[in-house]
Protein backbone atom coordinates (compact mmCIF):
# COMPACT_ATOMS: atom_id res chain seq x y z
CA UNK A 1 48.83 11.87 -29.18
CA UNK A 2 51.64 13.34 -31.22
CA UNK A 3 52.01 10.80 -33.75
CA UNK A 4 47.57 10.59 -34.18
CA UNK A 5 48.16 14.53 -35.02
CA UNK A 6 51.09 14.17 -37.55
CA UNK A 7 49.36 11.27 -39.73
CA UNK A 8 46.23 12.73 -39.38
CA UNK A 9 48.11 15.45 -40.68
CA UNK A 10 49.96 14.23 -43.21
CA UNK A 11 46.84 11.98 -44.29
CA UNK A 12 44.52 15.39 -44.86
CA UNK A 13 47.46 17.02 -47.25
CA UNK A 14 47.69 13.56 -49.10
CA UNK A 15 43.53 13.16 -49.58
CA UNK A 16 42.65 16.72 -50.43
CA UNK A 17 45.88 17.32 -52.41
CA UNK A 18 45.05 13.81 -54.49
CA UNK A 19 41.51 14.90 -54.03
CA UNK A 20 41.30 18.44 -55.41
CA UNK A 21 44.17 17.39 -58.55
CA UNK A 22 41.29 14.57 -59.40
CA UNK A 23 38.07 17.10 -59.86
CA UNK A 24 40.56 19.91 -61.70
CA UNK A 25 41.25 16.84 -64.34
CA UNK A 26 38.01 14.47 -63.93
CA UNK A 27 36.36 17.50 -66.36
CA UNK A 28 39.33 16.86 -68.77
CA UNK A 29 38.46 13.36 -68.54
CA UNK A 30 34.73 13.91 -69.40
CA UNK A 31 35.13 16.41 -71.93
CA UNK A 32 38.25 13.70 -73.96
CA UNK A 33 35.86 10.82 -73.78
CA UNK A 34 32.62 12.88 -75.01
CA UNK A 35 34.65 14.23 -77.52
CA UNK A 36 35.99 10.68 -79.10
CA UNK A 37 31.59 9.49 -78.31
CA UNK A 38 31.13 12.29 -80.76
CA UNK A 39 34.04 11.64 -83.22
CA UNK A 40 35.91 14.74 -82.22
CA UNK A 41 39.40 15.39 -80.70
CA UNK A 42 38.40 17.23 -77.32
CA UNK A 43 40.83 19.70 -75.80
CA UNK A 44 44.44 19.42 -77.90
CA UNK A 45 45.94 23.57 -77.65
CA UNK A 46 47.24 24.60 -74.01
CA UNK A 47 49.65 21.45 -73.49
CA UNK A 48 50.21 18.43 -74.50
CA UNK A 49 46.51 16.66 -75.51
CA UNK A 50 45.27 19.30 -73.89
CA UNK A 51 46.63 18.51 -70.30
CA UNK A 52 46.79 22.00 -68.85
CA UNK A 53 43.39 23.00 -70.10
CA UNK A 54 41.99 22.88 -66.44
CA UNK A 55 44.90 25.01 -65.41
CA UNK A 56 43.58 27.62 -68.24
CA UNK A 57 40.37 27.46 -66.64
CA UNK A 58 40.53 28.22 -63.40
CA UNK A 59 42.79 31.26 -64.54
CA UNK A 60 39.67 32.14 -67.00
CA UNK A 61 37.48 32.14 -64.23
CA UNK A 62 39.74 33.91 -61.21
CA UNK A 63 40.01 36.87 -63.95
CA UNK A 64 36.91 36.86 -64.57
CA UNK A 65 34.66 39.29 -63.37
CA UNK A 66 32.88 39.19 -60.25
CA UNK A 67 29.46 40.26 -60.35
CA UNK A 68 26.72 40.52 -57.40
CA UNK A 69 23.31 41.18 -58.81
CA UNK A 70 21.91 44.69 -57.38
CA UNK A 71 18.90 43.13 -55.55
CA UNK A 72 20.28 40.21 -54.15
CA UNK A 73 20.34 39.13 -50.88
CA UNK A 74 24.27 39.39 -50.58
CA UNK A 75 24.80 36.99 -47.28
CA UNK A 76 22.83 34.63 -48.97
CA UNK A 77 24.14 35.03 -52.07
CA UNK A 78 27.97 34.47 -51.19
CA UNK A 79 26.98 32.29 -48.38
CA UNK A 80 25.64 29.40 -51.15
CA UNK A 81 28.36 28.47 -53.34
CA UNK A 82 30.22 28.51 -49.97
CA UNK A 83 27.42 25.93 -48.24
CA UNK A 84 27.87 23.90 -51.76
CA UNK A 85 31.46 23.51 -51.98
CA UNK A 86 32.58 22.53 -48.35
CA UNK A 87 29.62 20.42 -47.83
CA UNK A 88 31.18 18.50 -51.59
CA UNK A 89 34.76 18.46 -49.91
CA UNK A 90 34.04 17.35 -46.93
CA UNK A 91 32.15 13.73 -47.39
CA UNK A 92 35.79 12.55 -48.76
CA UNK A 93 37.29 12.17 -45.30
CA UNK A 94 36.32 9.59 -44.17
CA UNK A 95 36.13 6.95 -47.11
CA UNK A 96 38.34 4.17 -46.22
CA UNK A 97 40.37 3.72 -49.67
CA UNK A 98 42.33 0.35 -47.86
CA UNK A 99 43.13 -1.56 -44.79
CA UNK A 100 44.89 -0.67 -41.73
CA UNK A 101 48.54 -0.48 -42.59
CA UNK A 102 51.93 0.23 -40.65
CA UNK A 103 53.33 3.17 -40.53
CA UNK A 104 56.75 4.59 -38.59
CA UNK A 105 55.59 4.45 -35.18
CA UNK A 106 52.51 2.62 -35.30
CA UNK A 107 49.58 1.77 -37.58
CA UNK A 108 46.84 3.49 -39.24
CA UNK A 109 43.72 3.47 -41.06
CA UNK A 110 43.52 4.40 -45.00
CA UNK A 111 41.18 7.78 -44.19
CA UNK A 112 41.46 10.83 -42.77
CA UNK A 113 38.87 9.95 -39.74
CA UNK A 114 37.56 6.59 -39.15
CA UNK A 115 33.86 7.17 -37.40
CA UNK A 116 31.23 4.22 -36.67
CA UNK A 117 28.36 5.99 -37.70
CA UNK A 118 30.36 6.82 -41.17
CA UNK A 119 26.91 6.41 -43.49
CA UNK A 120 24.68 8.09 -40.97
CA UNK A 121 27.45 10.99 -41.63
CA UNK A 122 27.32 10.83 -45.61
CA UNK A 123 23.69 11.00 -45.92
CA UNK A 124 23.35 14.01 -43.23
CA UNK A 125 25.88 16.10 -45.58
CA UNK A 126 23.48 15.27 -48.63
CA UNK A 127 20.57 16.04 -46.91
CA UNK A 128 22.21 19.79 -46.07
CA UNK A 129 23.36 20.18 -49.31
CA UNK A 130 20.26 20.61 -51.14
CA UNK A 131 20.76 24.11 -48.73
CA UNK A 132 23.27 25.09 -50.92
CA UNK A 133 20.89 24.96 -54.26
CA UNK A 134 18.07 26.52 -52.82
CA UNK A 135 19.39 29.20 -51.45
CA UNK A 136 21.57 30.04 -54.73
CA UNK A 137 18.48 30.28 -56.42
CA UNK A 138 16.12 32.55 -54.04
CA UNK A 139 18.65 35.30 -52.83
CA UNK A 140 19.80 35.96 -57.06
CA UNK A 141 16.30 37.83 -56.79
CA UNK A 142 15.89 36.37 -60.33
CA UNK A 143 12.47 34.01 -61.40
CA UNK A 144 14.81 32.32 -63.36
CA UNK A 145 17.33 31.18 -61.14
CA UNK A 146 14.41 30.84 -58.36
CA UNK A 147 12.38 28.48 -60.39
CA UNK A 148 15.86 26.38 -61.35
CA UNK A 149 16.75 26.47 -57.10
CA UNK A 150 13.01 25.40 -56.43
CA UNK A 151 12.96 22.05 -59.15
CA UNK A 152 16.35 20.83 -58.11
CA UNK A 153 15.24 21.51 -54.49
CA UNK A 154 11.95 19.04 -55.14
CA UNK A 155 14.30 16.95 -57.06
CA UNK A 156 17.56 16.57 -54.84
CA UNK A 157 14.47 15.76 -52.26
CA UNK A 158 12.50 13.42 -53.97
CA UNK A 159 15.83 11.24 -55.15
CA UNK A 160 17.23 11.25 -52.07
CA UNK A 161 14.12 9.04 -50.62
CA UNK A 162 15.08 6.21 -52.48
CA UNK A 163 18.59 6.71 -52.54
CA UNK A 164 18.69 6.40 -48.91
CA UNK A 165 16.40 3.58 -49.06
CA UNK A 166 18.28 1.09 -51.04
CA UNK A 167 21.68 2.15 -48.65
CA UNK A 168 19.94 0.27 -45.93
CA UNK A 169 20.05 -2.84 -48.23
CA UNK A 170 24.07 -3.51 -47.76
CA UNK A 171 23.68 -2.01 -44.38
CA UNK A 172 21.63 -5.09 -43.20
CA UNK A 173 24.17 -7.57 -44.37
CA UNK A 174 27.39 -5.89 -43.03
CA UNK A 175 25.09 -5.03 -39.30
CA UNK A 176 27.11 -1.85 -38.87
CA UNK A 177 27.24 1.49 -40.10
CA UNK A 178 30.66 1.99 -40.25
CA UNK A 179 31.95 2.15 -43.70
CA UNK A 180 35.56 0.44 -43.03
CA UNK A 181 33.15 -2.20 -41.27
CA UNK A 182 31.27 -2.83 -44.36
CA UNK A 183 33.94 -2.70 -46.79
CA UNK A 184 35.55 -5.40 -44.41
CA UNK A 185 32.63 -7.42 -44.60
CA UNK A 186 32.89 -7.78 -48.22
CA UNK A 187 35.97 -9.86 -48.05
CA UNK A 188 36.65 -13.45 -49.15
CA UNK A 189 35.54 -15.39 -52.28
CA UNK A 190 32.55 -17.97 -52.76
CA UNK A 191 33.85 -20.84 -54.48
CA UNK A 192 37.55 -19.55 -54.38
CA UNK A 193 35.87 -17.32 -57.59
CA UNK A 194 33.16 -15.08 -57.04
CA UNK A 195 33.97 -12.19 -54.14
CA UNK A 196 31.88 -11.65 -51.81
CA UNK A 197 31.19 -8.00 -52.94
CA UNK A 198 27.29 -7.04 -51.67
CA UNK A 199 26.78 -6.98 -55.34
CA UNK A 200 26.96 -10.83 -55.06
CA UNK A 201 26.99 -11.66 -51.79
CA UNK A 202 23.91 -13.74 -50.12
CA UNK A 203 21.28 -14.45 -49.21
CA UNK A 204 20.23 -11.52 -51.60
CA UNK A 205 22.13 -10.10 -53.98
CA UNK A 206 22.54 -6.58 -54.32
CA UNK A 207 22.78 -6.41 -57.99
CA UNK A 208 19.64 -4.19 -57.87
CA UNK A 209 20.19 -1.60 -55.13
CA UNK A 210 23.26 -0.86 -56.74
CA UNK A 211 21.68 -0.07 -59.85
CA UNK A 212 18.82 2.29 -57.91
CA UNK A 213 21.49 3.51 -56.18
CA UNK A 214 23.50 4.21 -59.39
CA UNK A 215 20.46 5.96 -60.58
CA UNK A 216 19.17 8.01 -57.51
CA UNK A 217 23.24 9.05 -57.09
CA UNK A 218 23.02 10.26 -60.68
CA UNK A 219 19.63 12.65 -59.63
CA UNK A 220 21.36 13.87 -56.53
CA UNK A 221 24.40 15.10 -58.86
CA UNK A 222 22.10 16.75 -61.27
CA UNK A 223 23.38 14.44 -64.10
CA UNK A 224 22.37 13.68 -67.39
CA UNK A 225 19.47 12.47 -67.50
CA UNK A 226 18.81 14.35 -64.47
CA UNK A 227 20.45 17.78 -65.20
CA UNK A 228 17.16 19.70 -64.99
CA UNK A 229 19.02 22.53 -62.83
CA UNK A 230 21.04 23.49 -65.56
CA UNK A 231 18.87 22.77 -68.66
CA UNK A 232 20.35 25.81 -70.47
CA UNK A 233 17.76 25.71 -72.91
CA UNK A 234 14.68 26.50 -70.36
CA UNK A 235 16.22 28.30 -67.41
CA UNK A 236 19.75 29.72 -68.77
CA UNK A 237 21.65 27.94 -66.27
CA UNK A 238 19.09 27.16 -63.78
CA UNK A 239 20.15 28.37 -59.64
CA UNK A 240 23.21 29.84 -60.87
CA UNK A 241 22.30 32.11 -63.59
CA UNK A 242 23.50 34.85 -61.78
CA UNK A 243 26.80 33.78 -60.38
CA UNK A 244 30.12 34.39 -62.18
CA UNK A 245 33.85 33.78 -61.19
CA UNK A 246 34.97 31.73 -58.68
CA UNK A 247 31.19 31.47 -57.25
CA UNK A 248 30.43 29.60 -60.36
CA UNK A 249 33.50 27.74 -60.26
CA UNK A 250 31.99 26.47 -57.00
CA UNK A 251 29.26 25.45 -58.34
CA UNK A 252 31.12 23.80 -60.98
CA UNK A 253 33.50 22.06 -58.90
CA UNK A 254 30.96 20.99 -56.44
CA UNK A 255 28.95 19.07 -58.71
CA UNK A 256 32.24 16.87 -59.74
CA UNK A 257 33.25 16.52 -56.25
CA UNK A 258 29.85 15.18 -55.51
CA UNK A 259 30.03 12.46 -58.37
CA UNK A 260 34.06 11.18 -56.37
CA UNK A 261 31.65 11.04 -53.50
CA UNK A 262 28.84 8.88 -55.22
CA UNK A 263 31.35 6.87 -56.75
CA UNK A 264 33.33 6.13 -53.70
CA UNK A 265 30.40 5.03 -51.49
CA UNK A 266 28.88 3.04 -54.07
CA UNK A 267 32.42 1.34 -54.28
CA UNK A 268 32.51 0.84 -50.33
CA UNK A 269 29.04 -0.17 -50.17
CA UNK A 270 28.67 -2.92 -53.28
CA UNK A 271 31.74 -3.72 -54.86
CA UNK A 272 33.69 -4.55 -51.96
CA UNK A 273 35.93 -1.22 -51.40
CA UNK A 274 39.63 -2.10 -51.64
CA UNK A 275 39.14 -5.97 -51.88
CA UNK A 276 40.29 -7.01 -55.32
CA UNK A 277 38.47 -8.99 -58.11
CA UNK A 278 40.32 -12.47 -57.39
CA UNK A 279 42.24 -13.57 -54.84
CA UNK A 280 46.14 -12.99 -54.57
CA UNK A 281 48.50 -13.63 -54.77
CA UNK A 282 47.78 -12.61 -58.70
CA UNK A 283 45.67 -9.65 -57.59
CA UNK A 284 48.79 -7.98 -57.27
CA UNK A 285 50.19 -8.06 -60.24
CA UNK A 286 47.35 -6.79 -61.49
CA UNK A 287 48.07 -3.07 -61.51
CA UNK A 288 52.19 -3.95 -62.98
CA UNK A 289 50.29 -5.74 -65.56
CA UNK A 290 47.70 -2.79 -66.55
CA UNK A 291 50.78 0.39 -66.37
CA UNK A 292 53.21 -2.45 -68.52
CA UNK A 293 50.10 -2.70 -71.43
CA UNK A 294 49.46 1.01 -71.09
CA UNK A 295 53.17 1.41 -71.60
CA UNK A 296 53.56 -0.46 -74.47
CA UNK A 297 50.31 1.25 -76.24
CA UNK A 298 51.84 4.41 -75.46
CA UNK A 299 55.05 3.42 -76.70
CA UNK A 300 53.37 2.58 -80.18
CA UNK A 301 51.07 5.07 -80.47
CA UNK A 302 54.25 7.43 -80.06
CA UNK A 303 55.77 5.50 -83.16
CA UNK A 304 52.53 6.53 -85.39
CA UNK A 305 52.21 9.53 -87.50
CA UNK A 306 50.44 12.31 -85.73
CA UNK A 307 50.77 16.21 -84.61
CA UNK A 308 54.09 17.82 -84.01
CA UNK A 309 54.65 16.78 -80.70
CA UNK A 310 53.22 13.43 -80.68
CA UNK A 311 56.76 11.89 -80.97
CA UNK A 312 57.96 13.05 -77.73
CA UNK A 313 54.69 13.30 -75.40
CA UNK A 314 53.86 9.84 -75.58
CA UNK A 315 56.78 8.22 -74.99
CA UNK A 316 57.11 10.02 -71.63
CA UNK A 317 54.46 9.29 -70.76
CA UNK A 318 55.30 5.69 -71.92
CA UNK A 319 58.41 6.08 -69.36
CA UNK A 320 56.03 7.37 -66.69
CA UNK A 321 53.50 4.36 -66.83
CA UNK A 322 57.09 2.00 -66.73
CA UNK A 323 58.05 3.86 -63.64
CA UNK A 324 54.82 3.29 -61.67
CA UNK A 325 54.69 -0.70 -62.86
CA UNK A 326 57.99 -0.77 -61.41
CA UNK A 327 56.93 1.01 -58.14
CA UNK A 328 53.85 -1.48 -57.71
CA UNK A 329 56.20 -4.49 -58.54
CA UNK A 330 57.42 -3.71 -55.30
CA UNK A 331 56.68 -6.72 -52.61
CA UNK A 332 57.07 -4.19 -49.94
CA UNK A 333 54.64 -1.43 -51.35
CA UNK A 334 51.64 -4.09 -52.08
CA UNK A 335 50.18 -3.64 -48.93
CA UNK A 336 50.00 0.40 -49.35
CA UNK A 337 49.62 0.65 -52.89
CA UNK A 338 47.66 -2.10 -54.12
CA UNK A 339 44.62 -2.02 -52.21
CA UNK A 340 44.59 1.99 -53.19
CA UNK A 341 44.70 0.98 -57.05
CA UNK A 342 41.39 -1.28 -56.93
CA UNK A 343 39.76 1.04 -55.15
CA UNK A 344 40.23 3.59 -57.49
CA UNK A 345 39.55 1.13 -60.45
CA UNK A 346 35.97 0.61 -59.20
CA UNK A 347 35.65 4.12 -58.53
CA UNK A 348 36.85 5.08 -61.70
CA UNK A 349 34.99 3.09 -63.62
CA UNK A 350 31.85 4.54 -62.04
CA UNK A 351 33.13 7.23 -62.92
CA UNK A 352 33.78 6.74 -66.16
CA UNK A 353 30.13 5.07 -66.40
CA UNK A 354 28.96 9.35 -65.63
CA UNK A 355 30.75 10.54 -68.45
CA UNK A 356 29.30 7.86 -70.83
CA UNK A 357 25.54 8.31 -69.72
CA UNK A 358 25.94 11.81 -70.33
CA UNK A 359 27.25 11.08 -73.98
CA UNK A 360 23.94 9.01 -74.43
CA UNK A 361 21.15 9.91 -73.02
CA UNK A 362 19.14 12.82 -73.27
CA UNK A 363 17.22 14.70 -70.53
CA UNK A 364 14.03 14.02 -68.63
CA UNK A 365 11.52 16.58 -68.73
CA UNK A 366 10.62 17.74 -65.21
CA UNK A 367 6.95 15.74 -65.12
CA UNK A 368 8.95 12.36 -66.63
CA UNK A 369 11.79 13.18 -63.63
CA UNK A 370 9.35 12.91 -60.82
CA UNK A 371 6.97 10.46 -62.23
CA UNK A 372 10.05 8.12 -62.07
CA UNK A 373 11.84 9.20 -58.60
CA UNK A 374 7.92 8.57 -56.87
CA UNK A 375 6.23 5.53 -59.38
CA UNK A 376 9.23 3.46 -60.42
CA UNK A 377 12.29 4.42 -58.38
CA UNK A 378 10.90 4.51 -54.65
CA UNK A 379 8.79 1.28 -54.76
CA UNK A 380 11.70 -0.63 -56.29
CA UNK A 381 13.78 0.34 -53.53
CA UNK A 382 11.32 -0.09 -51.14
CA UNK A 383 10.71 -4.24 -52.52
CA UNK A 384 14.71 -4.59 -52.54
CA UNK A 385 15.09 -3.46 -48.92
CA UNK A 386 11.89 -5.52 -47.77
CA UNK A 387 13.12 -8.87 -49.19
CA UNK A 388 16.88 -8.33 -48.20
CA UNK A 389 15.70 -7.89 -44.34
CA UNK A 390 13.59 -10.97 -45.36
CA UNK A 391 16.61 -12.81 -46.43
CA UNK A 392 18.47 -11.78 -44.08
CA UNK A 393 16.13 -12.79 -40.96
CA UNK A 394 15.46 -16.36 -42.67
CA UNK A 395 19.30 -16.92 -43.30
CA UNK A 396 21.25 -15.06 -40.94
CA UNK A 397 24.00 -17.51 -41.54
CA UNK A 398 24.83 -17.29 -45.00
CA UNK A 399 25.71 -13.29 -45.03
């Protein structure tokens, strides 16, 4: 009993420590590869390229002040960023980011909590979230930020119908609702080639829930081209007109933390979780490979004429990429490490794929939003969950 409470321990400073560091620099991230979409430089002054810029911020907005409108409903009011935040948090314990490995004194699982109903659990967080957003928006006592609560309301609603829809899709091939069960499911190659990701795997691929779900995860996030709640240039700031400070910061952070969350299930649930792109042995040189190239660029782009400092942040940098390769060259540290780097890979690429959309696309408007969650979006995901139970019953054999 012990040893369960000092890894479960240890494993909830390690996820939430990893965790929080990743949404503090994930809007560093967006706002560097918007900037180079847009031919610009992104954040450059407070450290090198920029690096402590989300340390700036959250100093901006603790010293900020803190303002409760006059008329509000002040429960309510505090109560929603609150109900927002900690529902974002806490869908991230229990994605399994790799196998069952040893540990001193026994084995464990790569999650905080390992629970067999995990989905069932995701989707009943999302569904309580929406909570959050409405309530934000009613207890400001402002029509602005009520109208902005109400549309993401009907739209964190409406999106979440098909959303949920096409989740039953890899579901039906795995036959459990566990996600360690389906990302274990996912393992092994067709062909010695192709993995048997739900993306690909028969007797229907899953090419097209992923992309519904890609799109329906993008709604429930309020993303570009789904950011009607904050469409600054028709309701301010939407819900959260009114909050300032930390409140909006939770807000803020919430909305990132909801993206990890997107990304990470759509990673466990289509493109096989922690189960690499070929088979190894060579899979595991993979991430040596990557941090030795990104050394070497570094190394060279260190050796170019640039700003002041240029010279000497790169290179260590440089040194720092060299370190890791060497750390994942490790035979011993495969099994911990390497599993844990292509899971992050596919989730960071989603990721990534959040930031460019929102480089590219403008917004719906608020008729075009729904007209696509209830005409297009819902019967498509309907049609891909009616022939994948089809498949599935006429071929239960070749899951």
């Amino acid at each position: 009993m012990s040893f369960f409470i000092i890894v479960t321990l240890v494993k909830i400073v390690i996820v939430f420590a990893v965790f929080m560091t990743t949404l503090a620099y994930l809007q560093w991230v967006e706002r560097k590869v918007l900037a180079h979409i847009q031919s610009r430089t992104g954040p450059l002054r407070v450290g090198p390229h920029g690096l402590l810029q989300p340390l700036a911020d959250v100093f901006k907005l603790l010293t900020k002040e803190d303002l409760v409108p006059p008329h509000a409903n002040r429960f309510l009011y505090l109560l929603a960023p609150f109900i927002a935040v900690s529902l974002a948090l806490v869908s991230i314990s229990i994605i399994p980011f790799g196998p069952e490995v040893p540990v001193p004194g026994g084995k464990t699982f790569m999650e905080i909590g390992n629970l067999n109903v995990g989905i069932l659990f995701i989707l009943a967080v999302g569904a309580v979230s929406v909570y959050g957003v409405a309530l934000a928006g009613w207890s400001s006592n402002n029509k602005y930020s009520l109208m902005g609560g109400l549309r993401s309301s009907a739209q964190m609603i409406s999106y979440e119908l098909p959303f949920t829809l096409v989740i039953v899709s890899p579901l039906l091939l795995a036959n459990q609702l566990s996600l360690r069960g389906i990302a274990e499911s996912q393992a092994g190659y067709y062909f010695n080639l192709i993995p048997r990701w739900s993306v690909f795997q028969m007797p229907f691929p899953q090419i097209f829930g992923f992309i519904i779900f890609m799109i329906a995860g993008f709604a429930e996030t309020n993303r570009i081209p789904f950011d009607l709640p904050e469409a600054e240039n028709e309701l301010v700031a939407g819900f959260h007109t009114e909050y300032s400070s930390m409140k909006f910061a939770s807000f803020f952070m919430s909305e990132y933390a909801n993206m990890v969350t997107i990304a990470c299930v759509a990673t466990t649930l289509f493109l096989g979780g922690w189960h690499p792109l070929f088979p190894a042995p060579y899979s595991d040189w993979v991430p040596t490979v990557v941090l030795l190239l990104a050394a070497l660029l570094l190394f060279a782009q260190g050796n170019k004429v640039g700003r002041k400092w240029d010279h000497l942040t790169f290179p260590i940098f440089g040194f720092a990429a060299l370190l890791l390769a060497l750390i994942f060259a490790i035979p011993f540290l495969h099994t911990y490490l390497v599993p844990i780097f292509w899971f992050a890979a596919k989730a960071g690429s989603l990721l990534f794929l959040y930031i460019w959309i929102r480089g590219t696309l403008p917004r719906f408007r608020y008729d075009q939003l729904m007209h696509f969650a209830w005409t297009f979006l819902f019967p498509c995901a309907l049609v891909n969950l009616l022939l994948t139970a089809l498949m599935v019953a006429l071929f239960p054999d070749q899951k």
